[in-house]
N, C-alpha and C. Protein backbone atom coordinates (compact mmCIF):
# COMPACT_ATOMS: atom_id res chain seq x y z
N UNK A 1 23.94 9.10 -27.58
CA UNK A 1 22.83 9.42 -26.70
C UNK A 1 21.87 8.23 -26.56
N UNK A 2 21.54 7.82 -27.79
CA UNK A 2 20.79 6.37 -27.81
C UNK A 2 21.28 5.41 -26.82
N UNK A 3 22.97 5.03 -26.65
CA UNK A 3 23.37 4.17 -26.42
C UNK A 3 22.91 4.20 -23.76
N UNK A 4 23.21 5.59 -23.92
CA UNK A 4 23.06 6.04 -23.06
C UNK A 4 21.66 5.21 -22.43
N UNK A 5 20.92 6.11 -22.82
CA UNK A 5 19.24 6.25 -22.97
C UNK A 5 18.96 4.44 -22.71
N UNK A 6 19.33 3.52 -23.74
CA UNK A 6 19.61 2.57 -23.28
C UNK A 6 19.85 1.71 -21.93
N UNK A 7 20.93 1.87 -22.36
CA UNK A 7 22.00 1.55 -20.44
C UNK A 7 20.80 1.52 -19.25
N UNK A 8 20.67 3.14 -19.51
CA UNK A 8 19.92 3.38 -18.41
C UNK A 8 18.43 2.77 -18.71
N UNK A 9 17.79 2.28 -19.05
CA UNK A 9 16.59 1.83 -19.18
C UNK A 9 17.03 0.18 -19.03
N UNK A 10 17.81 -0.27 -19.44
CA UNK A 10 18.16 -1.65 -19.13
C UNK A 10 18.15 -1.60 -17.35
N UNK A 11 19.39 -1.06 -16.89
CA UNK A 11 19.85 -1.05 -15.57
C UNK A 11 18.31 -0.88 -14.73
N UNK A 12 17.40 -0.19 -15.06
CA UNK A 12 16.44 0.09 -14.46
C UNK A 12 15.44 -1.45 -14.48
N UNK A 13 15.56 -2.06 -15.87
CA UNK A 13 14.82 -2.96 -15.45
C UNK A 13 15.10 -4.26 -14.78
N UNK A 14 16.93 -4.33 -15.08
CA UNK A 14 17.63 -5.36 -13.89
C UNK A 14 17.26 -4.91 -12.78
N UNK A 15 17.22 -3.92 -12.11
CA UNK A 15 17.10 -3.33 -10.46
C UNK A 15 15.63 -3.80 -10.13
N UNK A 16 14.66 -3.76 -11.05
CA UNK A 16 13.40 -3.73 -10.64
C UNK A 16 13.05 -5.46 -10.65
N UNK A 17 13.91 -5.75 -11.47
CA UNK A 17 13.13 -7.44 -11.72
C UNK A 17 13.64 -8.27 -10.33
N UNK A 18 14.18 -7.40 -9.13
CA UNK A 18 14.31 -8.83 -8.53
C UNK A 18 13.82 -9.39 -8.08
N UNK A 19 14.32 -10.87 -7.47
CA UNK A 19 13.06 -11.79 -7.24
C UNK A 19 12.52 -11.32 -5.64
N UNK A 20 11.19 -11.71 -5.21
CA UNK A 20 10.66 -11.44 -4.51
C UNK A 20 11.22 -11.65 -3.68
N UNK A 21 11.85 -12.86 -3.22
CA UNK A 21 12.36 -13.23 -2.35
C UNK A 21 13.83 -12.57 -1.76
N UNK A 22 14.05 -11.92 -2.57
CA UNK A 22 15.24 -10.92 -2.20
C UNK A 22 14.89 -9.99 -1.40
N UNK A 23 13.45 -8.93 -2.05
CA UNK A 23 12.81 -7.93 -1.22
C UNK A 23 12.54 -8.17 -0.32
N UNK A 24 11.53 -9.41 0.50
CA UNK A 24 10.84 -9.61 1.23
C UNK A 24 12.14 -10.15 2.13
N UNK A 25 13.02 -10.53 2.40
CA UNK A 25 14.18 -11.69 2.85
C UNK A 25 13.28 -12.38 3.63
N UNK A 26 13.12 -13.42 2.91
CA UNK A 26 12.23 -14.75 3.01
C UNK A 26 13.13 -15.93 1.90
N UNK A 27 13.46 -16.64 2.60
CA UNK A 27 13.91 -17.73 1.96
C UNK A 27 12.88 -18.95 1.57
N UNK A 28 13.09 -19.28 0.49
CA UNK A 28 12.32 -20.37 -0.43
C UNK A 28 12.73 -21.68 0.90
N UNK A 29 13.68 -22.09 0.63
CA UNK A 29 13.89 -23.48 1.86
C UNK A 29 13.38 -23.20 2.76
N UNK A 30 12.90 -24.28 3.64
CA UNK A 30 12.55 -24.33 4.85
C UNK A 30 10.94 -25.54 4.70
N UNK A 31 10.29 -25.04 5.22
CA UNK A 31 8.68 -25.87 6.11
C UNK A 31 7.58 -24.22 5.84
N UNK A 32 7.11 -24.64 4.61
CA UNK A 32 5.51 -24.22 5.03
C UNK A 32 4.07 -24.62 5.14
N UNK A 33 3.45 -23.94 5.43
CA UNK A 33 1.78 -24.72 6.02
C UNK A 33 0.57 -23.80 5.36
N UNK A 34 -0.06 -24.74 4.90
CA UNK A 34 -1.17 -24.25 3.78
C UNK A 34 -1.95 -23.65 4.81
N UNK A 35 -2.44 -22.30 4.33
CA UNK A 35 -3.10 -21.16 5.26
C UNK A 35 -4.86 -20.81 4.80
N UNK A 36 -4.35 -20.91 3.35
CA UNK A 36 -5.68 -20.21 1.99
C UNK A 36 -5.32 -20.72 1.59
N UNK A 37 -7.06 -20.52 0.14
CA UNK A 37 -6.67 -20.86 -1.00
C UNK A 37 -8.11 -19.82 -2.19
N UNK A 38 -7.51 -19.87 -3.36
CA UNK A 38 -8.44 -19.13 -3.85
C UNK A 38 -8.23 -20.09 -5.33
N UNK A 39 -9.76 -20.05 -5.67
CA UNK A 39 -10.07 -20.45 -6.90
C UNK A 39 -11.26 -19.64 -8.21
N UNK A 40 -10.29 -18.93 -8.77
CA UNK A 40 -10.49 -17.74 -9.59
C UNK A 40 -11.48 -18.11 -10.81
N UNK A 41 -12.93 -17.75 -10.13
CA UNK A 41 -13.62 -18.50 -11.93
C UNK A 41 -13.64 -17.93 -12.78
N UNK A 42 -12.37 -16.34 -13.02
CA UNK A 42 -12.40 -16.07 -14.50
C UNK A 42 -12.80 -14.63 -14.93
N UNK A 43 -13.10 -14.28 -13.53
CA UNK A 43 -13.46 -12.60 -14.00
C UNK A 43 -12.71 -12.01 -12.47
N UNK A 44 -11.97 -12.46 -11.86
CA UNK A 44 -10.94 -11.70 -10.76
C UNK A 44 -11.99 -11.64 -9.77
N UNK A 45 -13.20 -11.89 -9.73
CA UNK A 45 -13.52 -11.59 -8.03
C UNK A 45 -13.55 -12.49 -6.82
N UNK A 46 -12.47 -13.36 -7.09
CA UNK A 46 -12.08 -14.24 -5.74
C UNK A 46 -11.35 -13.88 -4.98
N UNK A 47 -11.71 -14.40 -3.58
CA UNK A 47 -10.37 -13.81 -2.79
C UNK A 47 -9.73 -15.23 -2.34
N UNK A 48 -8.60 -14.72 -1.24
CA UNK A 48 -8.75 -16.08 -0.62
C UNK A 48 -9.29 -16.67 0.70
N UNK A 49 -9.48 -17.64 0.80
CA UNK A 49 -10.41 -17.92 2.32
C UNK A 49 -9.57 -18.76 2.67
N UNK A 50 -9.74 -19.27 3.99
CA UNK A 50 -9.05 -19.52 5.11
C UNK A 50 -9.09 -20.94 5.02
N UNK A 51 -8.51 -21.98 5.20
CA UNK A 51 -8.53 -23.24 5.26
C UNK A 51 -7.93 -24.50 6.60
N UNK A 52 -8.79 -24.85 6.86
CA UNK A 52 -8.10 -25.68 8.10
C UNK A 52 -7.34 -26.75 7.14
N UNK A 53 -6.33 -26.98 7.29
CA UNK A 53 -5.68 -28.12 6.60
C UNK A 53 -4.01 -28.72 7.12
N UNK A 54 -3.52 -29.68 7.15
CA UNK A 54 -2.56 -29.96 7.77
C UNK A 54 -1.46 -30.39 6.69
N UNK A 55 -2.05 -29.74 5.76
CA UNK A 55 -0.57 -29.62 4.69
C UNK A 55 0.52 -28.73 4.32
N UNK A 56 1.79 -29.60 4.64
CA UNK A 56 2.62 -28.65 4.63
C UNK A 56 3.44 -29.30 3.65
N UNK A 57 4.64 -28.19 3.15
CA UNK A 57 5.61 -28.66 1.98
C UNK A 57 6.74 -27.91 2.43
N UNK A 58 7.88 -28.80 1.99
CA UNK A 58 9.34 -28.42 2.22
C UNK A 58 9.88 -28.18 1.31
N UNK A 59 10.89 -27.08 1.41
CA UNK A 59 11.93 -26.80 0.14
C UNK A 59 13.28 -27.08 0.56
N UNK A 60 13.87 -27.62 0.08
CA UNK A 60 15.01 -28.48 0.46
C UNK A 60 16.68 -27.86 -0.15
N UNK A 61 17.25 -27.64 0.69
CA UNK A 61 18.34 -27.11 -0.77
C UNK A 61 19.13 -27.50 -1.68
N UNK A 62 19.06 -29.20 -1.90
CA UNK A 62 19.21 -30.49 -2.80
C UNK A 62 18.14 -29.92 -4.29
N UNK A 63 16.99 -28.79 -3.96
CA UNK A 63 16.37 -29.16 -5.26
C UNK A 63 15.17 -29.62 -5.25
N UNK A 64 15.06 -30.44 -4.33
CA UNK A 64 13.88 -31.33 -3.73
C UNK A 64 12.73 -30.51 -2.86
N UNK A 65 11.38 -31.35 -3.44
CA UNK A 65 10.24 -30.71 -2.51
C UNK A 65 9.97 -31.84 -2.42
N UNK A 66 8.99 -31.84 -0.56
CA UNK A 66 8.10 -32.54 -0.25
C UNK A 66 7.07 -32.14 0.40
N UNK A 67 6.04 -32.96 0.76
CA UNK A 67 5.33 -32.49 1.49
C UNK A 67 4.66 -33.87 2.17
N UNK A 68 3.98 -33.63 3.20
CA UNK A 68 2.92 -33.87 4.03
C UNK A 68 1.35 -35.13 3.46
N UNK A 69 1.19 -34.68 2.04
CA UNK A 69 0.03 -34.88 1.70
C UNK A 69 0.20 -35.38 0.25
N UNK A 70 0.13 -34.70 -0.92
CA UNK A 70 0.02 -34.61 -2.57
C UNK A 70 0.74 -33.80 -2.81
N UNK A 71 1.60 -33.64 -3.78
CA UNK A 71 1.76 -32.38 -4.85
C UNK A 71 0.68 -32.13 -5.74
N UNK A 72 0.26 -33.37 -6.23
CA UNK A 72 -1.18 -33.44 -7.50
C UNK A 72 -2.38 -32.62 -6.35
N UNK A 73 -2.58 -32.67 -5.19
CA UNK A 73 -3.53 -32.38 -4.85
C UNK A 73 -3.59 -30.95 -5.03
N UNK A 74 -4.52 -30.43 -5.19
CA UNK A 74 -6.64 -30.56 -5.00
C UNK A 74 -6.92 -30.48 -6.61
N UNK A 75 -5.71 -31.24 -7.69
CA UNK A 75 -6.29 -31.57 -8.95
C UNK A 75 -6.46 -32.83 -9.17
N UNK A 76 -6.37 -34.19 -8.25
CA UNK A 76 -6.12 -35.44 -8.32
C UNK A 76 -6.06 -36.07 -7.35
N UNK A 77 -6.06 -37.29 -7.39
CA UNK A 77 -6.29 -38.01 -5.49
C UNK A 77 -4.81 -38.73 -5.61
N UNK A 78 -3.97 -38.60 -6.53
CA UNK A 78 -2.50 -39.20 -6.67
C UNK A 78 -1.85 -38.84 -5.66
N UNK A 79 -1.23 -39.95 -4.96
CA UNK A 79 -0.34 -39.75 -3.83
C UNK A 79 1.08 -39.54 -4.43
N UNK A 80 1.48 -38.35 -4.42
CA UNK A 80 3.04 -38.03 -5.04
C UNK A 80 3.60 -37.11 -4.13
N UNK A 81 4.17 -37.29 -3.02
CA UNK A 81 5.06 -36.37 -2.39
C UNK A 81 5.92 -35.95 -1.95
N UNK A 82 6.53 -36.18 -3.22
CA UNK A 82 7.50 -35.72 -3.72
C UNK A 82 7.76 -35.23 -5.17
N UNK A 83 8.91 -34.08 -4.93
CA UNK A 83 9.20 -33.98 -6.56
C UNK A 83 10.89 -32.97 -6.44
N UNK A 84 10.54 -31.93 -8.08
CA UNK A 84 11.99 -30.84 -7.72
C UNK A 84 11.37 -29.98 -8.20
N UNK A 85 12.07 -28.80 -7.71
CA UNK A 85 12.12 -27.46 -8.42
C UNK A 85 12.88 -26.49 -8.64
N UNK A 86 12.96 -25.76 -9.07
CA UNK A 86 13.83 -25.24 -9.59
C UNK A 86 13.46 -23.12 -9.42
N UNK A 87 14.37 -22.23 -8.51
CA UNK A 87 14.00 -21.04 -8.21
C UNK A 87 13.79 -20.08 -9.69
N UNK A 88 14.58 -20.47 -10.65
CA UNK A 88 14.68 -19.41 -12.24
C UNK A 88 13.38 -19.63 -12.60
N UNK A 89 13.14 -20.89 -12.59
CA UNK A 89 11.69 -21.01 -13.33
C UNK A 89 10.13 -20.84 -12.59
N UNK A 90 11.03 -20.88 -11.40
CA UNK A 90 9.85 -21.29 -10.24
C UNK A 90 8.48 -21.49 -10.64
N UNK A 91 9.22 -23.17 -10.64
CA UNK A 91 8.51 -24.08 -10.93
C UNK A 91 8.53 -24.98 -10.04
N UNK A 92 7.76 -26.20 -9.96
CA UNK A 92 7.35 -28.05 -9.43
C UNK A 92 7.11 -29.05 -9.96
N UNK A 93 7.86 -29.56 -10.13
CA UNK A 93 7.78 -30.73 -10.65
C UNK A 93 7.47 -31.85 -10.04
N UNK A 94 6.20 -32.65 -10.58
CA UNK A 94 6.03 -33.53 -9.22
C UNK A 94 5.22 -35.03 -9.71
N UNK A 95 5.73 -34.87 -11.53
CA UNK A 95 5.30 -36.42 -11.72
C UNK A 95 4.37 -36.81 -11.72
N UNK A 96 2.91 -36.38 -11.30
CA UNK A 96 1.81 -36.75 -11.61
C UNK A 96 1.46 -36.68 -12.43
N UNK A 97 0.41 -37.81 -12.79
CA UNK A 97 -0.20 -38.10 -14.29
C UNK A 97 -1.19 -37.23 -15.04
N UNK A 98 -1.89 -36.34 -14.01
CA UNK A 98 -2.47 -35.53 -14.64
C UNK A 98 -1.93 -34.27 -14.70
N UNK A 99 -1.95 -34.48 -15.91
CA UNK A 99 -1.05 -32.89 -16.93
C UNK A 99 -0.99 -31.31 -16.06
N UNK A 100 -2.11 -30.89 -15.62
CA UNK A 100 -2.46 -29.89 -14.91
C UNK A 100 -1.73 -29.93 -13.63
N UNK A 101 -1.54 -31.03 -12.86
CA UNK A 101 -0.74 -31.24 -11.95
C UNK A 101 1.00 -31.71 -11.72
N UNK A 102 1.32 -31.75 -13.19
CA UNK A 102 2.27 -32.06 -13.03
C UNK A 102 3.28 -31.30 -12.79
N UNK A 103 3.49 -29.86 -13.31
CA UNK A 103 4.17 -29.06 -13.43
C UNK A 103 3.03 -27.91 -12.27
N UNK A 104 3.51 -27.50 -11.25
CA UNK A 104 3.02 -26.41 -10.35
C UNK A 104 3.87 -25.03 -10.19
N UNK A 105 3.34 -23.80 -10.78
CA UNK A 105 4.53 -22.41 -10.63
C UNK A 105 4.16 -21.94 -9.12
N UNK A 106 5.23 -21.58 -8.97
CA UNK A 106 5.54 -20.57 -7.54
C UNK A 106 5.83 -19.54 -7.55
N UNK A 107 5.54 -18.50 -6.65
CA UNK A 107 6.15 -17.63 -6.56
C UNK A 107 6.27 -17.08 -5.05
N UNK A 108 7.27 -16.17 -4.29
CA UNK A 108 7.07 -15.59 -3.14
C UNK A 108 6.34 -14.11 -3.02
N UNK A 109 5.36 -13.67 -2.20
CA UNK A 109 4.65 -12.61 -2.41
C UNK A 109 4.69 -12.05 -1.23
N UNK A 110 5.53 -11.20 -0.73
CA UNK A 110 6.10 -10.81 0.67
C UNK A 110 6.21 -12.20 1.25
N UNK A 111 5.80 -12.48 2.79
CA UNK A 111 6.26 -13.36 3.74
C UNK A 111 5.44 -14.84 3.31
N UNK A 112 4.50 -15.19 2.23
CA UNK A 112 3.98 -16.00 2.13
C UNK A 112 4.56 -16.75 0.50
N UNK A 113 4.21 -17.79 0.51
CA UNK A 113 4.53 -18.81 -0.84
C UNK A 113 3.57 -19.01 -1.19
N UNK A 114 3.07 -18.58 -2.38
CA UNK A 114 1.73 -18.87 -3.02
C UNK A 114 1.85 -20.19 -4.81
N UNK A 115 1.65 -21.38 -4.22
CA UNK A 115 1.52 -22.37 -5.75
C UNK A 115 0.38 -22.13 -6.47
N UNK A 116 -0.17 -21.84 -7.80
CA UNK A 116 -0.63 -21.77 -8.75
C UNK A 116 -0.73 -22.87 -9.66
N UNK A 117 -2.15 -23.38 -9.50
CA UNK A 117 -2.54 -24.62 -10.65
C UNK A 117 -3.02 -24.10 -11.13
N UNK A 118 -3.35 -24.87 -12.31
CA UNK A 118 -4.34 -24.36 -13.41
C UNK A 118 -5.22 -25.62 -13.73
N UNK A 119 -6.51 -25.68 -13.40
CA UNK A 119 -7.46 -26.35 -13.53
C UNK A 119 -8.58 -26.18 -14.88
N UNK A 120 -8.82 -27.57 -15.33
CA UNK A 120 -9.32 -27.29 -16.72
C UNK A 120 -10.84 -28.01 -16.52
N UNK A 121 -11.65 -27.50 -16.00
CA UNK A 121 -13.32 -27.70 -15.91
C UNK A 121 -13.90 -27.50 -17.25
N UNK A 122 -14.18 -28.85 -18.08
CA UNK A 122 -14.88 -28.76 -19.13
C UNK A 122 -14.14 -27.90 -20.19
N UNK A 123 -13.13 -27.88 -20.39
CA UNK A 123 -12.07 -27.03 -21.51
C UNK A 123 -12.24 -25.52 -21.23
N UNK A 124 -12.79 -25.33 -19.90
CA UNK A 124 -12.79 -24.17 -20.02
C UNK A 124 -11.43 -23.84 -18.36
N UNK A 125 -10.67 -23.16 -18.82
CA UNK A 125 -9.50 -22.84 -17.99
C UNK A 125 -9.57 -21.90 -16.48
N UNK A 126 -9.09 -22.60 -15.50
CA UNK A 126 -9.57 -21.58 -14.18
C UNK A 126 -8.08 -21.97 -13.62
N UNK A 127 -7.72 -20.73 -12.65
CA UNK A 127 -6.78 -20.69 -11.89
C UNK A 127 -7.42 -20.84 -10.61
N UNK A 128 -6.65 -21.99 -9.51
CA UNK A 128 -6.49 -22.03 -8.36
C UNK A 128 -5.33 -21.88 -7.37
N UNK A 129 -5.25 -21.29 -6.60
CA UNK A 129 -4.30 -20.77 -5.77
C UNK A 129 -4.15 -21.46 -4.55
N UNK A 130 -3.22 -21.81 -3.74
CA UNK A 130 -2.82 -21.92 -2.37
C UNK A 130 -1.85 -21.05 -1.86
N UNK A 131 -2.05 -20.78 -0.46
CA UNK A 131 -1.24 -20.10 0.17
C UNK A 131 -0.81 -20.57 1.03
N UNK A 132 0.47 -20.61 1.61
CA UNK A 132 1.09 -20.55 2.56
C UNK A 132 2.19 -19.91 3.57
N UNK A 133 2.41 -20.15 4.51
CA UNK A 133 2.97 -19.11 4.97
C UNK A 133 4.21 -19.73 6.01
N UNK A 134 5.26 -19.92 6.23
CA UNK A 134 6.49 -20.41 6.50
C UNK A 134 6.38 -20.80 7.86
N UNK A 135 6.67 -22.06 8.37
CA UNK A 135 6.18 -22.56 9.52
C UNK A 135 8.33 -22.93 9.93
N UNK A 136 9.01 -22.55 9.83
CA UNK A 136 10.44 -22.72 10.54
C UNK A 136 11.28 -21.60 9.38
């Protein structure tokens, strides 16, 4: 009965874990264009606001990202644009020198791609967000 009980509680949580990008059918490759962005000081009441900006980033199916502008950016003025990533970890890798920027997580959240830095103001830890939303 245990073994049962099991099974079925496993199977349930393979079915549920899949990746977003399955649900939504939105593919990671392609061209997107920074839309928002939100920068969370720590008690959840940010949203995101709207941004005029002409940065966009590519996902490549080599592995490879680029973009338009920075990967380090809006934690660094380092021109790096380029890097890799990888969908299991969804992650970015992008070689910049500052630590916070070097490594960027992703994820897909219905039709949009949202990157996640983590910014360290005075040792004290804040999340910033970008959004984007698939331009091809």
């Amino acid at each position: 009965m245990h073994r049962i009980t099991f099974l079925i509680i496993s199977l349930i949580i393979i079915s549920c874990s899949k990746d977003d990008e399955e649900t939504a059918n939105v593919t990671l490759e392609g061209n997107w264009k920074l839309i928002e962005e939100l920068q969370d000081p720590g008690d959840g009441s940010a949203v995101y606001e709207p941004v005029q900006s002409i940065k966009t980033i590519q996902f490549k199916t080599d592995g490879t990202v680029t973009t338009n502008t920075s990967l380090c950016d809006p934690l660094t003025d380092e021109i790096i644009s380029n890097g890799t990533f990888t969908k299991s970890d969804r992650e970015i890798i992008t070689n910049c020198e500052n630590p916070y920027a070097s490594v960027i997580l992703f994820k897909l959240e219905g039709e949009y791609l949202i990157l996640q830095f983590l910014v360290d103001k005075q040792f004290e830890a804040k999340l910033f967000y970008q959004k984007f939303e698939k331009i091809d």
